[in-house]
C-alpha atoms as a PDB file:
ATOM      1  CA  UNK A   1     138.953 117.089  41.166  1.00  0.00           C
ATOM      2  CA  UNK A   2     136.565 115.593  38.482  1.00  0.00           C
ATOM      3  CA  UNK A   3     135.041 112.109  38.674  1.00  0.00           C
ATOM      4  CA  UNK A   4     135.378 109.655  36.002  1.00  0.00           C
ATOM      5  CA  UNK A   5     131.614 108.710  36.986  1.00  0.00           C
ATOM      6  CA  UNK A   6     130.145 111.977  35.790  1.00  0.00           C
ATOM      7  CA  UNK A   7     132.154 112.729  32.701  1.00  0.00           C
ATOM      8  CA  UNK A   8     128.856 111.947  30.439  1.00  0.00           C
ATOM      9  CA  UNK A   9     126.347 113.868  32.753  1.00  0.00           C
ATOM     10  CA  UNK A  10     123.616 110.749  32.276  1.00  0.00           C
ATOM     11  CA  UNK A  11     120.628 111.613  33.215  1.00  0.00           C
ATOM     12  CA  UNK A  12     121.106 115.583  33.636  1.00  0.00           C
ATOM     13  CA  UNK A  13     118.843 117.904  31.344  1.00  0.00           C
ATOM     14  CA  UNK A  14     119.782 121.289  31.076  1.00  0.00           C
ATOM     15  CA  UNK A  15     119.365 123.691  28.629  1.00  0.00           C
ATOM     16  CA  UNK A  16     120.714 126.939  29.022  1.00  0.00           C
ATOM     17  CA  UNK A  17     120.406 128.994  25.262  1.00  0.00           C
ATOM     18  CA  UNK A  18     122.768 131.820  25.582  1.00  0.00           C
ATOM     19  CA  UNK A  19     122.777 133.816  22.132  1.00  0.00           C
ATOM     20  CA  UNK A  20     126.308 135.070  21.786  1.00  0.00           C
ATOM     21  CA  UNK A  21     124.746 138.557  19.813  1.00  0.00           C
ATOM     22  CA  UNK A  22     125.594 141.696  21.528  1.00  0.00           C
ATOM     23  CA  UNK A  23     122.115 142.641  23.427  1.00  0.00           C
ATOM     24  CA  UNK A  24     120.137 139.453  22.403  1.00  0.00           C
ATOM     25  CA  UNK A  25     118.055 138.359  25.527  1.00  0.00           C
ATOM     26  CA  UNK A  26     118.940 135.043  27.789  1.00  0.00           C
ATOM     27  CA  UNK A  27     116.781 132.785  28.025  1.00  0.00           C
ATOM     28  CA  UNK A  28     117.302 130.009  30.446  1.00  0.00           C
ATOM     29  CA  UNK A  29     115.336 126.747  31.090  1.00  0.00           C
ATOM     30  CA  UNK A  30     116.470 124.337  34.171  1.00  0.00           C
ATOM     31  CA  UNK A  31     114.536 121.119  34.964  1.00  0.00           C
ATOM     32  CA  UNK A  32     115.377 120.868  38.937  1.00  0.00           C
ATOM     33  CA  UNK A  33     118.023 118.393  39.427  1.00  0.00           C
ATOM     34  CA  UNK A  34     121.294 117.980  41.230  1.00  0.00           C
ATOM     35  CA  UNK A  35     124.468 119.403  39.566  1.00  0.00           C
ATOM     36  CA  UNK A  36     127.112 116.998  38.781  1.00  0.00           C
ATOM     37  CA  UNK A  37     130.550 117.971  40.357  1.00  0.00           C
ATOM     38  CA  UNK A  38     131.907 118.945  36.887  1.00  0.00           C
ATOM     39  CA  UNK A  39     128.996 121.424  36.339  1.00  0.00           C
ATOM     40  CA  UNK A  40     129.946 122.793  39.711  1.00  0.00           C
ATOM     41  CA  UNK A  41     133.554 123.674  38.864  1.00  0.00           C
ATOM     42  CA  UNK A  42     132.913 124.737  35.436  1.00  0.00           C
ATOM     43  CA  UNK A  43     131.998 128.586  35.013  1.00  0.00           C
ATOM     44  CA  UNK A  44     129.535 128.620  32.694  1.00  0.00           C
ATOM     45  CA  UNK A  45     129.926 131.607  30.517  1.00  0.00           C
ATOM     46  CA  UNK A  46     127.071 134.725  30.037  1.00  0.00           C
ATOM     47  CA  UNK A  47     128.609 134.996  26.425  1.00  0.00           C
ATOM     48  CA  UNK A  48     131.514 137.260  24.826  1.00  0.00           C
ATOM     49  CA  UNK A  49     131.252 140.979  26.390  1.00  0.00           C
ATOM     50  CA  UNK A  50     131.511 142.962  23.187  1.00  0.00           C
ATOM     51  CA  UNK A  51     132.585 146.280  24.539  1.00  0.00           C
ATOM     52  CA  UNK A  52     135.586 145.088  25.845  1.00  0.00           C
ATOM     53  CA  UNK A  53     136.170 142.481  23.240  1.00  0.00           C
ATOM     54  CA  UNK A  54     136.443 139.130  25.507  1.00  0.00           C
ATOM     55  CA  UNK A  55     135.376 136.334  27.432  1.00  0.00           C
ATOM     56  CA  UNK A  56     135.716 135.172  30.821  1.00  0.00           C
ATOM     57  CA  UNK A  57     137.033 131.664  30.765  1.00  0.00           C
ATOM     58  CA  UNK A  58     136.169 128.529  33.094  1.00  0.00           C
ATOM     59  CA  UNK A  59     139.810 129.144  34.248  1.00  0.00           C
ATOM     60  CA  UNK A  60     138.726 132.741  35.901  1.00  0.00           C
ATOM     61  CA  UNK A  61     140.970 134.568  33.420  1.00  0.00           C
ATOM     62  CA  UNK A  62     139.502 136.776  30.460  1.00  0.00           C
ATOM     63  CA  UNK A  63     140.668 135.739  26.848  1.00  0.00           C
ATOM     64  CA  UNK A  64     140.285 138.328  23.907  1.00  0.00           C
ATOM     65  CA  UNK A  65     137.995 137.429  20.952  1.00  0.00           C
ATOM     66  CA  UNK A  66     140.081 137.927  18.260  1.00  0.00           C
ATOM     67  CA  UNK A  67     143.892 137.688  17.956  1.00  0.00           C
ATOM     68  CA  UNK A  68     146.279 137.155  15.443  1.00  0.00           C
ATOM     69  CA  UNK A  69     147.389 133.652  14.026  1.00  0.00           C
ATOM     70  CA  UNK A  70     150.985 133.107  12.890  1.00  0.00           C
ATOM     71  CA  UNK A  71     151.168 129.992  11.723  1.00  0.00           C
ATOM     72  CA  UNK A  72     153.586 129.848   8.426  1.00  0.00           C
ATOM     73  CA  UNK A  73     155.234 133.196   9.644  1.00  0.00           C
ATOM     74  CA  UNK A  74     158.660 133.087   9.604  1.00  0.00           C
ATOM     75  CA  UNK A  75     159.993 134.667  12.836  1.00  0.00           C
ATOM     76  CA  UNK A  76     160.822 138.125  11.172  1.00  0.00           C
ATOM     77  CA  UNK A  77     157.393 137.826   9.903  1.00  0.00           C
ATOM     78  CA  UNK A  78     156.058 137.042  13.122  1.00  0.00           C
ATOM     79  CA  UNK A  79     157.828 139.524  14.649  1.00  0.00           C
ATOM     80  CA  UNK A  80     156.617 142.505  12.570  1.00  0.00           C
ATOM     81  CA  UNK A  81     152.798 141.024  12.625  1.00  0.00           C
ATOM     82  CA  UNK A  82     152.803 141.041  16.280  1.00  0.00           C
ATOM     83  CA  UNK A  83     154.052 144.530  16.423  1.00  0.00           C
ATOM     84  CA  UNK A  84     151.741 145.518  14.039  1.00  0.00           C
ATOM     85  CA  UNK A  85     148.232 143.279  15.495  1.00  0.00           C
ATOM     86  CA  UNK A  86     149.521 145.037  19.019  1.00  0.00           C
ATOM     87  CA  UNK A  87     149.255 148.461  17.956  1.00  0.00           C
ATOM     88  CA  UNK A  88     146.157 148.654  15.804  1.00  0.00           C
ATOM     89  CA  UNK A  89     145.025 147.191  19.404  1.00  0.00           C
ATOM     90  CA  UNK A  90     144.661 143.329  19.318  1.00  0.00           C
ATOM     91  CA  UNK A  91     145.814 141.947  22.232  1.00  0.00           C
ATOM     92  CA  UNK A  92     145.158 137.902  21.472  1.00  0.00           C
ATOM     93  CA  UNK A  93     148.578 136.177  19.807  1.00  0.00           C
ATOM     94  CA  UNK A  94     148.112 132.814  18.631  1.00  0.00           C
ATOM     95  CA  UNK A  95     151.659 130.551  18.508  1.00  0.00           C
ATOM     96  CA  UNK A  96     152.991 126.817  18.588  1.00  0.00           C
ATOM     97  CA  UNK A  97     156.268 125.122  19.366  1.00  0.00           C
ATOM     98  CA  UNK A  98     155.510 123.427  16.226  1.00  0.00           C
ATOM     99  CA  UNK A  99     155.150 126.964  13.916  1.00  0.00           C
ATOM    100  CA  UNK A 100     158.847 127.709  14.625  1.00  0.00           C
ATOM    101  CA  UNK A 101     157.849 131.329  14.747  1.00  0.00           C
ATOM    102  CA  UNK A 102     158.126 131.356  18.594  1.00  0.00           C
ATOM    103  CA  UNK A 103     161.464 133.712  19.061  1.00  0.00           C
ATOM    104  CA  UNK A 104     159.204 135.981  16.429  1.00  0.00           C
ATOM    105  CA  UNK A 105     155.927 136.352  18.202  1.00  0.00           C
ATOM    106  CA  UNK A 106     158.513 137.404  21.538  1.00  0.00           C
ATOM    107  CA  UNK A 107     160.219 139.863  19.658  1.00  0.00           C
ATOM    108  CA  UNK A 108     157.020 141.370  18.288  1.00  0.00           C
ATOM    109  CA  UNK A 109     155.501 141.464  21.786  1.00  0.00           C
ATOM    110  CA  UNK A 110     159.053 142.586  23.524  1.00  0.00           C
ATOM    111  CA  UNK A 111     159.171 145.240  20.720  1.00  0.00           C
ATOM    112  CA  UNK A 112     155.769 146.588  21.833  1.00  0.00           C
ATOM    113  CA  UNK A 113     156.124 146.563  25.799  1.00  0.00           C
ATOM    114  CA  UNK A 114     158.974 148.555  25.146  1.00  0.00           C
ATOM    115  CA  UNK A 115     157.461 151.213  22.925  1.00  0.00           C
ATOM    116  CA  UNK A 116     154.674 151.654  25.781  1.00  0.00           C
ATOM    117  CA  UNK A 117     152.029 149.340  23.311  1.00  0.00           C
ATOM    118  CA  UNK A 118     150.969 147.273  25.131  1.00  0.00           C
ATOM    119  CA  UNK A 119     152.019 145.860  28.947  1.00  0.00           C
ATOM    120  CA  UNK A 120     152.752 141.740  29.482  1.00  0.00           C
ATOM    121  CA  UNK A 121     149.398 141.771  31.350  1.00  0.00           C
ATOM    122  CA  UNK A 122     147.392 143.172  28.789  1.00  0.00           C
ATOM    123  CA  UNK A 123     148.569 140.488  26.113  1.00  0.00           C
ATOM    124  CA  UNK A 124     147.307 137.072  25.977  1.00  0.00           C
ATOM    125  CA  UNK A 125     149.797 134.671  24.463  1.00  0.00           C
ATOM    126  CA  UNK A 126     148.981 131.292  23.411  1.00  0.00           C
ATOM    127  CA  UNK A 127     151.055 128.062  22.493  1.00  0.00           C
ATOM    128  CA  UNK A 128     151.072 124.464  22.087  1.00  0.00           C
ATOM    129  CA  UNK A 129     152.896 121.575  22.701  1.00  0.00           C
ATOM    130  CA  UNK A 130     153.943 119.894  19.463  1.00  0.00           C
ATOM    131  CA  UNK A 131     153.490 116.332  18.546  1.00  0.00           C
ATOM    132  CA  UNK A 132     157.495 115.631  18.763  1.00  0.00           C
ATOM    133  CA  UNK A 133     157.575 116.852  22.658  1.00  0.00           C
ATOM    134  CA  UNK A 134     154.390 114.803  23.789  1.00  0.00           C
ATOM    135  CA  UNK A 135     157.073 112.440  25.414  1.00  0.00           C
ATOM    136  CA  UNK A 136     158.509 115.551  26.898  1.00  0.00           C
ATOM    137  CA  UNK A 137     156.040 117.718  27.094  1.00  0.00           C
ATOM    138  CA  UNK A 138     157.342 119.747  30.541  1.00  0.00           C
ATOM    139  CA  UNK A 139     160.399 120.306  28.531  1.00  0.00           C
ATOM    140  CA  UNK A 140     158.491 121.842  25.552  1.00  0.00           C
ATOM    141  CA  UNK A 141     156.824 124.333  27.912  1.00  0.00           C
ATOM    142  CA  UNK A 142     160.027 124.950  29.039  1.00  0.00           C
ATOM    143  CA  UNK A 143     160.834 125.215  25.719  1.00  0.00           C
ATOM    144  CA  UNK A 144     158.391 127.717  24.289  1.00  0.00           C
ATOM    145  CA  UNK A 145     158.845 129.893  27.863  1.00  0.00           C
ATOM    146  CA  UNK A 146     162.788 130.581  26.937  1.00  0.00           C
ATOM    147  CA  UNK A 147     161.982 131.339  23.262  1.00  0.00           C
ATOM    148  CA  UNK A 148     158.868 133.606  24.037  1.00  0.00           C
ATOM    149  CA  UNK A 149     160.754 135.159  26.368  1.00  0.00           C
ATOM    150  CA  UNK A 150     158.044 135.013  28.357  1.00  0.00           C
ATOM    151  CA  UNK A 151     157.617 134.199  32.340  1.00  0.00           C
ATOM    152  CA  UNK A 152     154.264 132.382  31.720  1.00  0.00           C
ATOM    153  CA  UNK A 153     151.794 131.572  28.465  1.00  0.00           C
ATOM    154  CA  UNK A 154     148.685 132.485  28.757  1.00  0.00           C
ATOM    155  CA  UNK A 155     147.045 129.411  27.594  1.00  0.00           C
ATOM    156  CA  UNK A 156     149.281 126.450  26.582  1.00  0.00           C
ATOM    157  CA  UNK A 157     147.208 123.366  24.688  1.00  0.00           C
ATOM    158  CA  UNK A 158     147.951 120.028  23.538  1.00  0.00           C
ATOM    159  CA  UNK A 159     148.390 120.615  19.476  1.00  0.00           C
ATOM    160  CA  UNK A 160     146.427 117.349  18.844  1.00  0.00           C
ATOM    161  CA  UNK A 161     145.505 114.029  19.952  1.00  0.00           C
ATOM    162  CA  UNK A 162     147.937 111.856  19.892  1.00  0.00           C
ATOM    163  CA  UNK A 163     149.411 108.241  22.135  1.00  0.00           C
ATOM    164  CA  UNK A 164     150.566 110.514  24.950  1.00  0.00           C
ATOM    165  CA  UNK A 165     147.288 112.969  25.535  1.00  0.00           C
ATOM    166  CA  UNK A 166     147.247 112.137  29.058  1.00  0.00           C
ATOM    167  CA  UNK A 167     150.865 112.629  29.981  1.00  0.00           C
ATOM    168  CA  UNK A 168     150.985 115.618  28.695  1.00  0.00           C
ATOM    169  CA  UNK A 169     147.837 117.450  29.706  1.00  0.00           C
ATOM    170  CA  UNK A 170     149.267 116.355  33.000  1.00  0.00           C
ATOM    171  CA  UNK A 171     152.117 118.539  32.488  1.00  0.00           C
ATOM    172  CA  UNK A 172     149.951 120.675  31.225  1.00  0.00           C
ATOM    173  CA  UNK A 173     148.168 120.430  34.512  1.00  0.00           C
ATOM    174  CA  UNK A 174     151.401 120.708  36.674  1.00  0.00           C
ATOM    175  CA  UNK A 175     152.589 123.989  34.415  1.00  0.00           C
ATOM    176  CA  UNK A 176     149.097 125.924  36.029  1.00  0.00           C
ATOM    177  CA  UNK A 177     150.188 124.695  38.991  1.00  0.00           C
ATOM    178  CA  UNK A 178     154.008 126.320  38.818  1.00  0.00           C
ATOM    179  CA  UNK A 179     153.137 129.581  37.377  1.00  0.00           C
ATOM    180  CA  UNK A 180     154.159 128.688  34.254  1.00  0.00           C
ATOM    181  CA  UNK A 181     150.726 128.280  32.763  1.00  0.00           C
ATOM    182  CA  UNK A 182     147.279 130.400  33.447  1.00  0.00           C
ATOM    183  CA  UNK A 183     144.842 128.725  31.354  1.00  0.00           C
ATOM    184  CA  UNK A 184     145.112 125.165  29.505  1.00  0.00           C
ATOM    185  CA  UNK A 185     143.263 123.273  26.374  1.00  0.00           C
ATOM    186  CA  UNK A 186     142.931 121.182  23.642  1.00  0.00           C
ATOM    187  CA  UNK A 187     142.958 121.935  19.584  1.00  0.00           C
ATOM    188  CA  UNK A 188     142.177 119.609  17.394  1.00  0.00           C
ATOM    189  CA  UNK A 189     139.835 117.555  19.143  1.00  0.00           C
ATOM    190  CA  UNK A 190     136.197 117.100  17.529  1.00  0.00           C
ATOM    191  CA  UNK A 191     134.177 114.637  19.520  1.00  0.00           C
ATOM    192  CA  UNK A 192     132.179 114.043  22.545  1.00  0.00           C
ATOM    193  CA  UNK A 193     134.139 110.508  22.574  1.00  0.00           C
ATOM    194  CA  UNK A 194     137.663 112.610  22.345  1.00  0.00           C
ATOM    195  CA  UNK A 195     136.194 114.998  25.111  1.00  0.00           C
ATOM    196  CA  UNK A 196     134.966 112.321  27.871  1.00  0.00           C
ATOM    197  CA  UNK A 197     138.578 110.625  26.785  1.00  0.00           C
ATOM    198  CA  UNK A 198     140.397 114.241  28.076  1.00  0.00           C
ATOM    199  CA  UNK A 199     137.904 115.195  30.917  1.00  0.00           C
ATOM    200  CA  UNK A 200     138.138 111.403  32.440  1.00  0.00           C
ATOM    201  CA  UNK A 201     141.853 112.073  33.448  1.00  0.00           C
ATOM    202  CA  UNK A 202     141.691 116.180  33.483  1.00  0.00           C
ATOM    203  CA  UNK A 203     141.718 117.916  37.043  1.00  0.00           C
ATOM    204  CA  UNK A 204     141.616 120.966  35.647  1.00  0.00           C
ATOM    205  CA  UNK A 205     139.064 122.639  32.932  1.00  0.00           C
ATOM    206  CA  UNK A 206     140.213 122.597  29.408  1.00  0.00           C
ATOM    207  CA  UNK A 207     139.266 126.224  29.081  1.00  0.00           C
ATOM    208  CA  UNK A 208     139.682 126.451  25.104  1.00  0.00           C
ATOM    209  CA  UNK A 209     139.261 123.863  22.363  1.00  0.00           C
ATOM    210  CA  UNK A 210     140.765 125.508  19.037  1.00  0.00           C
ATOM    211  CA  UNK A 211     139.640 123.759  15.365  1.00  0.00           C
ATOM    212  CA  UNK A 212     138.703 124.011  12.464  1.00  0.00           C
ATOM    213  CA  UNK A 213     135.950 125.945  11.710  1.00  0.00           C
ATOM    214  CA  UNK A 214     134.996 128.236   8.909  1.00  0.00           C
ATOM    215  CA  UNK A 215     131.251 129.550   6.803  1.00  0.00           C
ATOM    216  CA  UNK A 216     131.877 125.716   5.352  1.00  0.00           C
ATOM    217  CA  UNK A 217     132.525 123.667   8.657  1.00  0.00           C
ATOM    218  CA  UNK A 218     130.815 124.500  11.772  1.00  0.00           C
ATOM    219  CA  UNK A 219     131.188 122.957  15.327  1.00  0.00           C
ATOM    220  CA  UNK A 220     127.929 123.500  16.841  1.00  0.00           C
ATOM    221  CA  UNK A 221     126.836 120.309  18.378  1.00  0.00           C
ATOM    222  CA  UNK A 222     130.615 120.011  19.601  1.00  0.00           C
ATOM    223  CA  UNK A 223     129.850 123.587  21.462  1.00  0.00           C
ATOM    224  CA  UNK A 224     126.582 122.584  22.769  1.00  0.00           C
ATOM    225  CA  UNK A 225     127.981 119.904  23.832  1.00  0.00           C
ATOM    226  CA  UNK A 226     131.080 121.590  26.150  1.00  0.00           C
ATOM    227  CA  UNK A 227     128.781 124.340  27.055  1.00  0.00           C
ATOM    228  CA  UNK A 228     127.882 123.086  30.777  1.00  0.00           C
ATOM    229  CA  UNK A 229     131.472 123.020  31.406  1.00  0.00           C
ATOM    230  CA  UNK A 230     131.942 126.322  30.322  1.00  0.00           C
ATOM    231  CA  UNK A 231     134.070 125.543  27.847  1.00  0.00           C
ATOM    232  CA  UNK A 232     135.121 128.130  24.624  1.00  0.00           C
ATOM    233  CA  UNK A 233     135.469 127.148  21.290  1.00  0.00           C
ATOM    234  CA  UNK A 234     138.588 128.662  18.911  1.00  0.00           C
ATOM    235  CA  UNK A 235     138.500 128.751  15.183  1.00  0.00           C
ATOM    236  CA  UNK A 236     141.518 128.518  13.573  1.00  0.00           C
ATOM    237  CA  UNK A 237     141.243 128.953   9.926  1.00  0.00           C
ATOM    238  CA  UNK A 238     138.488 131.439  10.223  1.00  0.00           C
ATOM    239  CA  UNK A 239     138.548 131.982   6.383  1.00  0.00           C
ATOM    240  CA  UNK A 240     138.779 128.433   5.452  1.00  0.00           C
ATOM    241  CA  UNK A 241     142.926 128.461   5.265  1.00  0.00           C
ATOM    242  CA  UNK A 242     145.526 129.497   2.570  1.00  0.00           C
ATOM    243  CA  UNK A 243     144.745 128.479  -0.528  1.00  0.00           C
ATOM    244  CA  UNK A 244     140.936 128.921   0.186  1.00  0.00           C
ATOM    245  CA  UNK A 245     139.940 131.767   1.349  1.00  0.00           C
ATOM    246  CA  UNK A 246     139.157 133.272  -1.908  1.00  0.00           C
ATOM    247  CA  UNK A 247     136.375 130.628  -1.576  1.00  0.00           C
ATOM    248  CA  UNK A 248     135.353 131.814   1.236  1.00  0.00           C
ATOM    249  CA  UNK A 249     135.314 135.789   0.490  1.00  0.00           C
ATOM    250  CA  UNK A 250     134.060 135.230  -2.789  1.00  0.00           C
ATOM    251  CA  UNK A 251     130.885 133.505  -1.347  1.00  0.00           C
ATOM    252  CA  UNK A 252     127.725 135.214  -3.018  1.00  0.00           C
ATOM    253  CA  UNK A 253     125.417 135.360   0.670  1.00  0.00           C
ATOM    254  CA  UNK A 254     128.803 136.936   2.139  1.00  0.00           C
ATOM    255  CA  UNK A 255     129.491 139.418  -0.464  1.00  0.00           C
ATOM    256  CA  UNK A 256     125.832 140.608  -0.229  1.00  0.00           C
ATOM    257  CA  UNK A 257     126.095 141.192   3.642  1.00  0.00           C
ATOM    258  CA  UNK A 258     129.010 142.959   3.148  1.00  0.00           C
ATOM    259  CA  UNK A 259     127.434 145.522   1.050  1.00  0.00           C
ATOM    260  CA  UNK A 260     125.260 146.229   3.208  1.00  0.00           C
ATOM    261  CA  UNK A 261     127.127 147.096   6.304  1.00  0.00           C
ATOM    262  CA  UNK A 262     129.765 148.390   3.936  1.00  0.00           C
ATOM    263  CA  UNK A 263     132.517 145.845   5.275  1.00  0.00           C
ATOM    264  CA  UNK A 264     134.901 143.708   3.767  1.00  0.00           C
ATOM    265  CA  UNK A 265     133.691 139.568   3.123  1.00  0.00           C
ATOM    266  CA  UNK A 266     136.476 138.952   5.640  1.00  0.00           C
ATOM    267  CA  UNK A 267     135.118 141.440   8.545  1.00  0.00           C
ATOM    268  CA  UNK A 268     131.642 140.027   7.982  1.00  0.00           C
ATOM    269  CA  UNK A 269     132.697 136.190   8.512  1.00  0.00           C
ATOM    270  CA  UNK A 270     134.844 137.307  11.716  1.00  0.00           C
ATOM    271  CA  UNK A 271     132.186 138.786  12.909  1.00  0.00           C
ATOM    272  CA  UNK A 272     130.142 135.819  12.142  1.00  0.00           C
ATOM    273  CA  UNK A 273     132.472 133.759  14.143  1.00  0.00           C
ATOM    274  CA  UNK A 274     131.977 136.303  17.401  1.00  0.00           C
ATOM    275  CA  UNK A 275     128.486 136.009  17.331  1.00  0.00           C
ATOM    276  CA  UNK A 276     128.287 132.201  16.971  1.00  0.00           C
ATOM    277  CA  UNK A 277     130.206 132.357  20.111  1.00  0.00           C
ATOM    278  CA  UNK A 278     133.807 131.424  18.805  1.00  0.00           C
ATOM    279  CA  UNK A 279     136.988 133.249  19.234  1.00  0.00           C
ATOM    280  CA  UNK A 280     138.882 133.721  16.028  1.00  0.00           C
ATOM    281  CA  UNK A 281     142.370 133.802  15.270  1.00  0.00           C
ATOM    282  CA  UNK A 282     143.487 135.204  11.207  1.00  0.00           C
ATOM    283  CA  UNK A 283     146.875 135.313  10.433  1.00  0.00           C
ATOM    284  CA  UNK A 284     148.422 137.652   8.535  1.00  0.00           C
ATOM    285  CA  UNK A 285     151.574 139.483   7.692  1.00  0.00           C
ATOM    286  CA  UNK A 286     149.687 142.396   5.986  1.00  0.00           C
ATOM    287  CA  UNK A 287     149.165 145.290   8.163  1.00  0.00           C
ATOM    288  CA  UNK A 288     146.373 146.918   6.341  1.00  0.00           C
ATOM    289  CA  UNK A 289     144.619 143.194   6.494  1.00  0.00           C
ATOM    290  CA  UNK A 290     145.529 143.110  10.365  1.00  0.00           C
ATOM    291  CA  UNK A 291     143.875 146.298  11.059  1.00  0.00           C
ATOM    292  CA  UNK A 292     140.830 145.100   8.667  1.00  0.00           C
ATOM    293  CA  UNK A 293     140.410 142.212  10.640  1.00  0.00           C
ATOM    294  CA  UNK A 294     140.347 144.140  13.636  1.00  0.00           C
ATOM    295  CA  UNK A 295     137.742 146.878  12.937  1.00  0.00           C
ATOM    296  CA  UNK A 296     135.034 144.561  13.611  1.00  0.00           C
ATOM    297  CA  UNK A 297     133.232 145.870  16.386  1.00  0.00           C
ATOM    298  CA  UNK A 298     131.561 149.135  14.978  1.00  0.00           C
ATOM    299  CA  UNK A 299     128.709 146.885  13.362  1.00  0.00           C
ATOM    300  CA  UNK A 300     126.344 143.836  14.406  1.00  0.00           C
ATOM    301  CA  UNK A 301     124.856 141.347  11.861  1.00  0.00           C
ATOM    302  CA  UNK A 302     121.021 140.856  12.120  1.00  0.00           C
ATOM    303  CA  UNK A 303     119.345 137.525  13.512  1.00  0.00           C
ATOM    304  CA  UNK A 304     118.549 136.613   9.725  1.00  0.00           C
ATOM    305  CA  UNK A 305     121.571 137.480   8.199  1.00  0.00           C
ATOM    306  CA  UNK A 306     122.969 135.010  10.422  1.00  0.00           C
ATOM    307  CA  UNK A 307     120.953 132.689   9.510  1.00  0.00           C
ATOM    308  CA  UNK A 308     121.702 133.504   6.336  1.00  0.00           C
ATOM    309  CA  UNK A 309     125.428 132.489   6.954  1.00  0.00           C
ATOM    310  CA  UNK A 310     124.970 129.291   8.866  1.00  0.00           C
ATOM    311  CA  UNK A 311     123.018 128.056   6.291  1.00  0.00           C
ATOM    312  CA  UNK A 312     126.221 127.892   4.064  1.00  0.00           C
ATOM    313  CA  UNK A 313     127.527 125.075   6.169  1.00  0.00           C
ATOM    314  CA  UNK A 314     128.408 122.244   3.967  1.00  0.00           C
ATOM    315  CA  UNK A 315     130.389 120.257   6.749  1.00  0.00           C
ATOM    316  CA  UNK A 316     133.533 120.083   4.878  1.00  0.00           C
ATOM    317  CA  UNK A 317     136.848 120.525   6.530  1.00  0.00           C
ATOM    318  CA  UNK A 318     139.726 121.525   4.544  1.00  0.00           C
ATOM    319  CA  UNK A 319     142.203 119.591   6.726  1.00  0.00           C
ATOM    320  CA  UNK A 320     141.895 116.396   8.524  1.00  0.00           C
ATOM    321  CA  UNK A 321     143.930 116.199  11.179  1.00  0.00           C
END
């Protein structure tokens, strides 16, 4: 169980730099000192494995890198999508209660099981509990379970802060325990202050915290900052969002990288995203695009040209909530 008393790790140094790049060298350097109990429950990660396209989470299960987002599907075009994202060979599917698309994404990963795709095992499913369940937030697992069709969710977070955050990472909490649950999280949530609020009352790891993040927004202090507890950051809006990722494709630094390698803008910023050490999640209903989005393993961007694309940050957020 954690202890309120060391959710700020006072007086702890440790700085572990773990390059996320496929090969780079790790480098480690730890002042002796006592770990704190939360450091010794959290699994702090080696970075993603890029041959088999995951990450081992503080929760002891592995999480692909990249998945497919459905938010604004409708569920026939959820349905289809997931179909499609599971046979070019994606295996992460992003959902929410609050997408309506649930029923969809089941379909899509029903429709693949059964065409010998894909097993339940091999697919990681997430969801979240929507703002209008927070009050009944063991009823909107409940809830997403009977419309996935689904025995368990892979990972199940709280969709954003909100008056009830507690109560319902404690069903959260109690879902793990049942079976229901595997691995649990937070989205949404952007500050140490907002973190020490959730790990002062949490018994169990958030294993995930998915936001915002894009070329124009980063979250890096926010990642150095959950790092000891082994904890994995998830970009939604990994091109910036409808209505912007022209923006972000457009973008003269990206365009030049991806002549190089001979990729599209949008495989160059996922595979930005990978080897900043955050999973990524485009949606789509386009199957060329899913496959696109996909095919972004056969190539590895240089230490400079990431530099190159982390010096685009402008801190602006397209959304604000």
């Amino acid at each position: 169980m954690l202890n309120k008393n060391y959710k700020k790790l006072l007086g702890i140094i440790i700085t572990i730099v773990i390059p996320f790049c496929n090969g780079c060298k790790k480098e480690e350097v730890i002042q002796e000192t006592t770990p704190t109990p939360i450091q010794e429950e959290a699994q702090v990660q080696e970075g993603f494995d890029f041959e088999k396209g995951t990450v081992l989470l503080n929760s002891g299960y592995e999480m692909p890198i990249i998945g497919l987002g459905t938010w604004t599907l409708s569920n026939e075009e959820a349905e289809n999508s997931v179909y499609e994202a599971l046979k070019c060979g994606m295996r992460l599917i992003d959902t929410a209660r609050y997408y309506r698309c649930e029923e969809g994404v089941g379909k899509g990963i029903a429709r693949a099981i059964k065409e010998g795709i894909c097993t339940r095992e091999e697919v990681f499913v997430t969801s979240k509990v929507m703002p209008s369940d927070y009050t009944r937030a063991a009823q909107g697992i409940e809830d997403s379970l009977r419309d996935l069709n689904l025995d368990y969710v892979d990972l199940m977070l709280i969709h954003q802060p909100g008056s009830h955050d507690e109560e319902v990472y404690k069903a959260l909490e109690d879902a793990v325990k049942e079976g229901k649950v595997r691995s649990i999280g937070i989205s949404n949530y952007y500050t140490p202050a907002q973190i020490d609020e959730v790990l002062s009352y949490a018994t169990i790891l958030p294993a995930v915290i998915q936001n915002e993040n894009h070329i124009f927004f980063h979250n890096d202090e926010l990642q150095e900052y959950v790092k000891p507890y082994g904890i994995i950051l998830e970009s939604w809006y990994p091109f910036g969002g409808r209505g912007h990722t022209s923006e972000s494709f457009n973008q003269e630094k990206i365009m030049e990288i991806a002549k190089v390698h001979n990729k599209t803008s949008a495989q160059i910023i996922l595979r930005w995203h990978l080897q900043s050490g955050y999973i990524a999640i485009p949606g789509s209903s386009n199957p060329l695009h899913i496959q696109e989005n996909y095919d972004i393993f056969d190539f590895e961007l240089s230490q400079e040209e990431m530099d190159q694309i982390n010096a685009i940050n402008e801190n602006r957020r397209y959304e604000n909530w």
